[in-house]
PDB file of N, CA and C in Angstrom:
ATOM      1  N   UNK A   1     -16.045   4.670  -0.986  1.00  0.00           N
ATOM      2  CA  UNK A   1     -15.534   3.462  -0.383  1.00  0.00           C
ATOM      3  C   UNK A   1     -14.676   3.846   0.809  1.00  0.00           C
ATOM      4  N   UNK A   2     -14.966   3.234   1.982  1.00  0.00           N
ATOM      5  CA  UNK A   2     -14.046   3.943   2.834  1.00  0.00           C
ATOM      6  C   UNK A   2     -12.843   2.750   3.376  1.00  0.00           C
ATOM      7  N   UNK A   3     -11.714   3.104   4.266  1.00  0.00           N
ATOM      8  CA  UNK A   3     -10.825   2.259   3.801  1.00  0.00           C
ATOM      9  C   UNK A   3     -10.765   1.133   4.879  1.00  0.00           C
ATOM     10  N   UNK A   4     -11.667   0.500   5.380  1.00  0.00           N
ATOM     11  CA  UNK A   4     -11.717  -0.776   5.947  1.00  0.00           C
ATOM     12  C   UNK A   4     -12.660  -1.621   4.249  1.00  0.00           C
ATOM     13  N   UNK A   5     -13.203  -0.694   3.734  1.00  0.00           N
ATOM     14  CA  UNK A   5     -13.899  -1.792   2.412  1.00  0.00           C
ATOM     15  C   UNK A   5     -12.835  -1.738   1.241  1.00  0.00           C
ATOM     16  N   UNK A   6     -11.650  -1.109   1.313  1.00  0.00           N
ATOM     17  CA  UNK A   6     -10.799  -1.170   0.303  1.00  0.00           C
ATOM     18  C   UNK A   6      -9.705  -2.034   0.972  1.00  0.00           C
ATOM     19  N   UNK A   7     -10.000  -3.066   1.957  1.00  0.00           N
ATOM     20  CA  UNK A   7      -8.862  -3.702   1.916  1.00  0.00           C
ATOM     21  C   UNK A   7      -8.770  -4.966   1.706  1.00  0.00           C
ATOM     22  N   UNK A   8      -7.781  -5.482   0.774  1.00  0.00           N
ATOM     23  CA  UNK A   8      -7.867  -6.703   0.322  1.00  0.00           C
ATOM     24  C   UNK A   8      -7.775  -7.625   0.356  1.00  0.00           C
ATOM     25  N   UNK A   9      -7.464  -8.224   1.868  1.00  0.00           N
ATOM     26  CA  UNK A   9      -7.165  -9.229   2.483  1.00  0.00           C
ATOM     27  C   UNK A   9      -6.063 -10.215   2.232  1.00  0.00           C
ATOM     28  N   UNK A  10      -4.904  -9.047   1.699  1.00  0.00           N
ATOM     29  CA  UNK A  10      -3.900  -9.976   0.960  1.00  0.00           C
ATOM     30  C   UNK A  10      -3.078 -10.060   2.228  1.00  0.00           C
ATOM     31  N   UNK A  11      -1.714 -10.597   1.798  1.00  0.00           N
ATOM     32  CA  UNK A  11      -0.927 -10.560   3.587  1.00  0.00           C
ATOM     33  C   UNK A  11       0.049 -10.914   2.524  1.00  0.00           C
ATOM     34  N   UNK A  12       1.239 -11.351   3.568  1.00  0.00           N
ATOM     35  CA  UNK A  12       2.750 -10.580   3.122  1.00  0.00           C
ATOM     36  C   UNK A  12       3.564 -11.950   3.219  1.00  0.00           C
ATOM     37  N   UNK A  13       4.774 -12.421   3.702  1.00  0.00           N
ATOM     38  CA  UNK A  13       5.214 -13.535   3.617  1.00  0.00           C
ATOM     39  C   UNK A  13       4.486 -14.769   4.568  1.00  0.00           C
ATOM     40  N   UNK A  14       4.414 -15.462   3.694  1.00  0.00           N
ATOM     41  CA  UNK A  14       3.673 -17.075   4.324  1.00  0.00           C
ATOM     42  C   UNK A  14       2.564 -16.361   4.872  1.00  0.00           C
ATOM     43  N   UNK A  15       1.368 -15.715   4.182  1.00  0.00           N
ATOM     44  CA  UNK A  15       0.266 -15.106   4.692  1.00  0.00           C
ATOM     45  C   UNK A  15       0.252 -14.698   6.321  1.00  0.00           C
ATOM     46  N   UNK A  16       0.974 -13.559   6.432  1.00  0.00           N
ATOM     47  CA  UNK A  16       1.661 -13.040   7.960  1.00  0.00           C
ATOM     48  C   UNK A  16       1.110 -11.552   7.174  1.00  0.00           C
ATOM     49  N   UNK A  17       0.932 -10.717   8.379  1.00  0.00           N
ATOM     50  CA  UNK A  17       1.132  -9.171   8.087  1.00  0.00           C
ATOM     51  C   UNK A  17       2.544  -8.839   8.086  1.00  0.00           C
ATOM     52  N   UNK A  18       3.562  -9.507   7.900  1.00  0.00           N
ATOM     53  CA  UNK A  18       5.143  -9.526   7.140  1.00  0.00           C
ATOM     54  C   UNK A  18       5.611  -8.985   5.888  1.00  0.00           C
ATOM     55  N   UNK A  19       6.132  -8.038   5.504  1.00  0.00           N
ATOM     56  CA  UNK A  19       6.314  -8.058   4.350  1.00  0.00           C
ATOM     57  C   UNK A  19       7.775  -7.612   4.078  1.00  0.00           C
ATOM     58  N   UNK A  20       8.375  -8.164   2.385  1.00  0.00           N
ATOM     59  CA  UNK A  20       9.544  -8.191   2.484  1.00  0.00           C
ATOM     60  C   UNK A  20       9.899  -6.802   1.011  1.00  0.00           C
ATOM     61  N   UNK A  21      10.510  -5.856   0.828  1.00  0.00           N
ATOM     62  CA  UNK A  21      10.648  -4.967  -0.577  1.00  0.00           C
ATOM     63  C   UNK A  21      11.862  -5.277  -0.938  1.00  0.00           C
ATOM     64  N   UNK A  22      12.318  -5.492  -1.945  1.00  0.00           N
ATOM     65  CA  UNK A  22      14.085  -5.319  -2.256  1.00  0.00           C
ATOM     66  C   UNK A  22      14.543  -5.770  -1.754  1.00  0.00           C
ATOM     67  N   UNK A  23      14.183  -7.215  -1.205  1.00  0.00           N
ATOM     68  CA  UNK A  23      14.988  -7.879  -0.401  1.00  0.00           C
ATOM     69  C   UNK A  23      15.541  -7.679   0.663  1.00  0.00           C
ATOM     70  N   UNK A  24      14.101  -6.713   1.402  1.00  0.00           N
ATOM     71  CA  UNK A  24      14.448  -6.230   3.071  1.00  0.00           C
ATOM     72  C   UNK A  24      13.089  -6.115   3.587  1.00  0.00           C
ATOM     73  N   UNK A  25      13.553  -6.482   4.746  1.00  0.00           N
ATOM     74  CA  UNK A  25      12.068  -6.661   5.613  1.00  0.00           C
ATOM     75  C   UNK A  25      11.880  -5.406   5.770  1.00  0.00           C
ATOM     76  N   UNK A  26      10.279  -5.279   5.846  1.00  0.00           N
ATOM     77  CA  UNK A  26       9.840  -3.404   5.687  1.00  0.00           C
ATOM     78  C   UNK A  26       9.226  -3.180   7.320  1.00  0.00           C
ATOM     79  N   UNK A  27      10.029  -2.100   7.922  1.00  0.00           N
ATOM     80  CA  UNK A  27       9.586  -2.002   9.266  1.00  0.00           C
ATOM     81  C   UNK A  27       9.186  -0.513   9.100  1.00  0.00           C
ATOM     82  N   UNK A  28       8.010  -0.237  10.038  1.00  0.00           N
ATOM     83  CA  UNK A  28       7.587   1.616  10.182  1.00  0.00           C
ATOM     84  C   UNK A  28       8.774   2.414  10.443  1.00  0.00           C
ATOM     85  N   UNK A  29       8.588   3.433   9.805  1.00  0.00           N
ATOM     86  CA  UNK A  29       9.801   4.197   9.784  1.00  0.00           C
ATOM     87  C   UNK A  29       9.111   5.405  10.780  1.00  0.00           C
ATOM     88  N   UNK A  30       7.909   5.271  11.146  1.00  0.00           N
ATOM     89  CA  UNK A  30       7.551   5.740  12.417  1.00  0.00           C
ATOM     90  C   UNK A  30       7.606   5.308  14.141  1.00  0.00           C
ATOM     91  N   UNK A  31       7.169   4.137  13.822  1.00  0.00           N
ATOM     92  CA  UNK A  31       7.345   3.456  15.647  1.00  0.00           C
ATOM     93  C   UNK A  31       8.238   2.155  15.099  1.00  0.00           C
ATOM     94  N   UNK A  32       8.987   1.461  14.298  1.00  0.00           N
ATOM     95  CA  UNK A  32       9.547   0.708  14.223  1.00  0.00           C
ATOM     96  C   UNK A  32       8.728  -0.572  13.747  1.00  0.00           C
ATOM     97  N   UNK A  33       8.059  -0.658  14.067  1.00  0.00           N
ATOM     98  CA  UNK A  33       7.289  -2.180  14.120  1.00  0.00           C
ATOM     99  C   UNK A  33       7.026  -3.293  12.993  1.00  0.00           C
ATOM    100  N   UNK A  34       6.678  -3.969  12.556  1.00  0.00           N
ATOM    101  CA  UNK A  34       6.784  -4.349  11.259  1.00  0.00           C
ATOM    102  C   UNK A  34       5.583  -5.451  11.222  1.00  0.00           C
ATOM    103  N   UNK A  35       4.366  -5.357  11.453  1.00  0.00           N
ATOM    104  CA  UNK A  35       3.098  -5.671  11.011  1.00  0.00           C
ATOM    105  C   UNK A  35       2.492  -4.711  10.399  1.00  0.00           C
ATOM    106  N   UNK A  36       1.946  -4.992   8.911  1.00  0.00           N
ATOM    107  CA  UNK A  36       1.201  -4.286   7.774  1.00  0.00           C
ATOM    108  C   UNK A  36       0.295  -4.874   7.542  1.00  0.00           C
ATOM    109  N   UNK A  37      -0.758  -3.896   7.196  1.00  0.00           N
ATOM    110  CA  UNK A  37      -2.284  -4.320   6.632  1.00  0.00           C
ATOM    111  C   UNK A  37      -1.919  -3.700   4.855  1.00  0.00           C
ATOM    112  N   UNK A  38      -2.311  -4.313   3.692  1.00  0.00           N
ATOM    113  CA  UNK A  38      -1.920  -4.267   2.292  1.00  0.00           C
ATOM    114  C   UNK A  38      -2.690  -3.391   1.554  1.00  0.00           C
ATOM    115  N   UNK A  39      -2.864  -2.238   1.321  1.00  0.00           N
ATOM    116  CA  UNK A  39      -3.776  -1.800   0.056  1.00  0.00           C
ATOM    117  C   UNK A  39      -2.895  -1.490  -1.197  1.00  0.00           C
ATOM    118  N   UNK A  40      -3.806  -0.463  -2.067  1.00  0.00           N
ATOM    119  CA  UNK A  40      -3.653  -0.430  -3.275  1.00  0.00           C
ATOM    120  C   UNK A  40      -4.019   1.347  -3.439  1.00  0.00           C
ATOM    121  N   UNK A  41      -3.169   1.646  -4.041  1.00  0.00           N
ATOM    122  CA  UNK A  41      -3.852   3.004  -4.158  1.00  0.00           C
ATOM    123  C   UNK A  41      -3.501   3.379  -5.503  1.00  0.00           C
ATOM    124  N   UNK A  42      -4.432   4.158  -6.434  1.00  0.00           N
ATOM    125  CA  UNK A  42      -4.616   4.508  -7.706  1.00  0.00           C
ATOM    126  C   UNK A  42      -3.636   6.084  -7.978  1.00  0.00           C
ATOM    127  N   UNK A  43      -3.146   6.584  -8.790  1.00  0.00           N
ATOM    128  CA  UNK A  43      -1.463   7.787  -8.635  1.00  0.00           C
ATOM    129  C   UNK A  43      -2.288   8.622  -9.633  1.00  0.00           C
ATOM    130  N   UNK A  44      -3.827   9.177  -9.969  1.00  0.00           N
ATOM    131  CA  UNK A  44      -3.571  10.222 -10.707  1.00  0.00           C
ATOM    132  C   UNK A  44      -3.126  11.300 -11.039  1.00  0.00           C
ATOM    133  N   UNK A  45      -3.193  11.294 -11.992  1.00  0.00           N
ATOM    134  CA  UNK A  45      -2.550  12.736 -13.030  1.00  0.00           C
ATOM    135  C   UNK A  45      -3.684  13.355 -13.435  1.00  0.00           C
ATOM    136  N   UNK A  46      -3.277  14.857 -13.530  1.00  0.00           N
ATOM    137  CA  UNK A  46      -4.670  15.713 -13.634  1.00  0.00           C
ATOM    138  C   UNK A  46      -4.866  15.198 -15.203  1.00  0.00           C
ATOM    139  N   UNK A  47      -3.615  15.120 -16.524  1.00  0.00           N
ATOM    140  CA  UNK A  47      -3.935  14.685 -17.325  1.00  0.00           C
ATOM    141  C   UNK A  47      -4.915  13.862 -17.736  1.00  0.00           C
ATOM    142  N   UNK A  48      -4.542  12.589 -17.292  1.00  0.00           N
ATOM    143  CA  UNK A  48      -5.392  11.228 -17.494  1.00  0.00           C
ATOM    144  C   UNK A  48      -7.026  11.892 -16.706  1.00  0.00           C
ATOM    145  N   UNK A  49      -7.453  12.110 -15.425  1.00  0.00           N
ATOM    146  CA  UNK A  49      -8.243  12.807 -15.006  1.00  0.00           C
ATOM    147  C   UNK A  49      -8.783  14.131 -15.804  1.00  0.00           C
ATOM    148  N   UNK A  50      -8.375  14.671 -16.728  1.00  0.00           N
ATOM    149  CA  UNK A  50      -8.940  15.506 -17.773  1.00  0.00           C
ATOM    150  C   UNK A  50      -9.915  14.972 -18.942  1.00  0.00           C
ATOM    151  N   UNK A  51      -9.140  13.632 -19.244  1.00  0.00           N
ATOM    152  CA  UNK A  51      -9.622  13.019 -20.541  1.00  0.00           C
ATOM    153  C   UNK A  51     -10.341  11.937 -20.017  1.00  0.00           C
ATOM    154  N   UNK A  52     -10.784  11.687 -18.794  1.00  0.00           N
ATOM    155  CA  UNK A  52     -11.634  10.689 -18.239  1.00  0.00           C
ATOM    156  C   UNK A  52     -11.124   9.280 -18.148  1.00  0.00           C
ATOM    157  N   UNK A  53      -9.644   9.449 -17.921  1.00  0.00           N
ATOM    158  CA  UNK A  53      -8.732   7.936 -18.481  1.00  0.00           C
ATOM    159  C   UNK A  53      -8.326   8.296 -16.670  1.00  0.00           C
ATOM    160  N   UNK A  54      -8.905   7.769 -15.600  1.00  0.00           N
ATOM    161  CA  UNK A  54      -8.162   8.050 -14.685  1.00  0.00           C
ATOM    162  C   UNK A  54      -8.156   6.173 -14.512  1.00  0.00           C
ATOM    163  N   UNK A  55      -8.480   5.305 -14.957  1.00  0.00           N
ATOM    164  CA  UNK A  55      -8.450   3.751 -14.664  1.00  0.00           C
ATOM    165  C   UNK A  55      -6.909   4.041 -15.513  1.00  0.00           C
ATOM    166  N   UNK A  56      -6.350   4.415 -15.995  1.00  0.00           N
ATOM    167  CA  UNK A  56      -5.364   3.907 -16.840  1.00  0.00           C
ATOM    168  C   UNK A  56      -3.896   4.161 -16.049  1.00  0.00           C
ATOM    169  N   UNK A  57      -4.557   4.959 -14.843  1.00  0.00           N
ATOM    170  CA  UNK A  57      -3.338   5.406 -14.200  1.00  0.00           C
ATOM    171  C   UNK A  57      -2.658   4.287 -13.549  1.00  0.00           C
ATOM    172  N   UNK A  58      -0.971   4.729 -13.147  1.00  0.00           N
ATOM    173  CA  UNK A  58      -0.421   3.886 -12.682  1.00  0.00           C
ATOM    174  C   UNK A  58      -0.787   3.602 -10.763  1.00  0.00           C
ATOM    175  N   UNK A  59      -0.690   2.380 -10.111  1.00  0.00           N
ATOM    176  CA  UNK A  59      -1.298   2.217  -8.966  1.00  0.00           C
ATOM    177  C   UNK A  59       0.101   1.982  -8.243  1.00  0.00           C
ATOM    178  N   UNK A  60       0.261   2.086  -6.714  1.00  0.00           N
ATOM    179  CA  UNK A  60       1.477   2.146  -6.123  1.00  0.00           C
ATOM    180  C   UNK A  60       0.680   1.056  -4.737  1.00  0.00           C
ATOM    181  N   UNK A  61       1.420   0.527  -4.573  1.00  0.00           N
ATOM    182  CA  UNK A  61       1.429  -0.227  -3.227  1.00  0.00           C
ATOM    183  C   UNK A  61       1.032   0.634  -1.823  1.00  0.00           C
ATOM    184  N   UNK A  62       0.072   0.106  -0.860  1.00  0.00           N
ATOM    185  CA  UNK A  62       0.339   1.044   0.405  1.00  0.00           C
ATOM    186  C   UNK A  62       0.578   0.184   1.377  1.00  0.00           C
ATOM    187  N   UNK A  63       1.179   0.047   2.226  1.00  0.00           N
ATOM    188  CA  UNK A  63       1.597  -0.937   3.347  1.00  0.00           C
ATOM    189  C   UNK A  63       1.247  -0.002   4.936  1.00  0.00           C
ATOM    190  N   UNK A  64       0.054  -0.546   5.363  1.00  0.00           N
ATOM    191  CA  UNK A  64      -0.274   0.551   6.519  1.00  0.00           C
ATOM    192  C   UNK A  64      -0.151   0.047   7.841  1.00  0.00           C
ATOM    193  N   UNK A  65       0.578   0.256   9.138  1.00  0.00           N
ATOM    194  CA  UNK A  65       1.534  -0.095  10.223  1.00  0.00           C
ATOM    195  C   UNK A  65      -0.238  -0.620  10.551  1.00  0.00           C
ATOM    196  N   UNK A  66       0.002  -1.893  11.519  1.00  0.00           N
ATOM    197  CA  UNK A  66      -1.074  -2.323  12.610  1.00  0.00           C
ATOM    198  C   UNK A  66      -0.740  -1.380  13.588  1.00  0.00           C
ATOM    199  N   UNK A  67       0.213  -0.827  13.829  1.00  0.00           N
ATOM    200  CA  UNK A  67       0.313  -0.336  15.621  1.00  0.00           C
ATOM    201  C   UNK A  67       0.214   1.171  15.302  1.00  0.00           C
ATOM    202  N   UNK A  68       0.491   2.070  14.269  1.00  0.00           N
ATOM    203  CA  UNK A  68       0.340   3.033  14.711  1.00  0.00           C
ATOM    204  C   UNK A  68       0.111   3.992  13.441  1.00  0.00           C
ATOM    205  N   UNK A  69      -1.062   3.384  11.916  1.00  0.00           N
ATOM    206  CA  UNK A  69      -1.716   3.872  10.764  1.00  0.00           C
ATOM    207  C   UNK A  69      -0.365   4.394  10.060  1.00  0.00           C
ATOM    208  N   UNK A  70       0.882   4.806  10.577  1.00  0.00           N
ATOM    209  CA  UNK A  70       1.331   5.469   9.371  1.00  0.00           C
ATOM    210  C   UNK A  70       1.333   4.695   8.237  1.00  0.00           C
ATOM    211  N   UNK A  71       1.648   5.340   6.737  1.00  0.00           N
ATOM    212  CA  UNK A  71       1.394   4.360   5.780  1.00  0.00           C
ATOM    213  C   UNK A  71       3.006   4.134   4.721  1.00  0.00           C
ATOM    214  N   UNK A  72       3.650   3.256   4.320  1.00  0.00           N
ATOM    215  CA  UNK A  72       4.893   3.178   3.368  1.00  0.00           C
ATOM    216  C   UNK A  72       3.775   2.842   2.050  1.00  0.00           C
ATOM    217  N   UNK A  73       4.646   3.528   0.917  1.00  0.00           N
ATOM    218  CA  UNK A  73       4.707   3.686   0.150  1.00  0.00           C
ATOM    219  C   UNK A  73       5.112   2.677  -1.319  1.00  0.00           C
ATOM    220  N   UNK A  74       4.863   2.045  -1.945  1.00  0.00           N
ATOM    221  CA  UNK A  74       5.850   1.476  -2.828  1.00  0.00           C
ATOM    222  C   UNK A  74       5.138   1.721  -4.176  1.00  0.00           C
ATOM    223  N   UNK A  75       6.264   1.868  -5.042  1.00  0.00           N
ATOM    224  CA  UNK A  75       5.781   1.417  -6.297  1.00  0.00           C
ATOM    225  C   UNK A  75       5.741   0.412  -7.383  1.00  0.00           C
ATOM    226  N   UNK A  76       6.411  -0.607  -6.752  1.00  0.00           N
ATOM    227  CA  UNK A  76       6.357  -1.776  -7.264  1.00  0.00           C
ATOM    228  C   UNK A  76       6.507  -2.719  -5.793  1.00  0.00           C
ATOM    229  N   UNK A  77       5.734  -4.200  -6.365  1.00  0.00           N
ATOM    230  CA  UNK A  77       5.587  -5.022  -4.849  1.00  0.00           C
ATOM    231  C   UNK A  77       6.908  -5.491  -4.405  1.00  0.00           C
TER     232      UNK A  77
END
């Protein structure tokens, strides 16, 4: 799957590429800017990936800049 088909067309406050974490607006901590495109990314462990349980893993938020790909991180929305 490559990552224009993994994205989910979700959006951020009042359906804006806006988004808010902890009660702070999330701006690139690379060029500043603060329009995000939303994915999802899956956190395996070689564990779970040993025993064929890699769906069970925990998933973390990715918030990826419009202006300049870097990507933030979260683990809860």
């Amino acid at each position: 799957m490559g990552v224009y088909e993994a994205f989910s067309g979700e959006r951020g406050i009042g359906n804006t590429p806006y988004y808010e974490v902890a009660g702070k607006h999330v701006v690139c901590s690379h060029c500043g800017r603060d329009k995000f495109d939303k994915r999802t990314a899956q956190l395996n462990t070689a564990a779970a990936t040993f025993f064929g349980l890699d769906w069970a893993n925990v998933s973390a938020t990715v918030l990826v800049c419009q202006n300049c790909g870097h990507l933030e991180w979260f683990l809860e929305e």
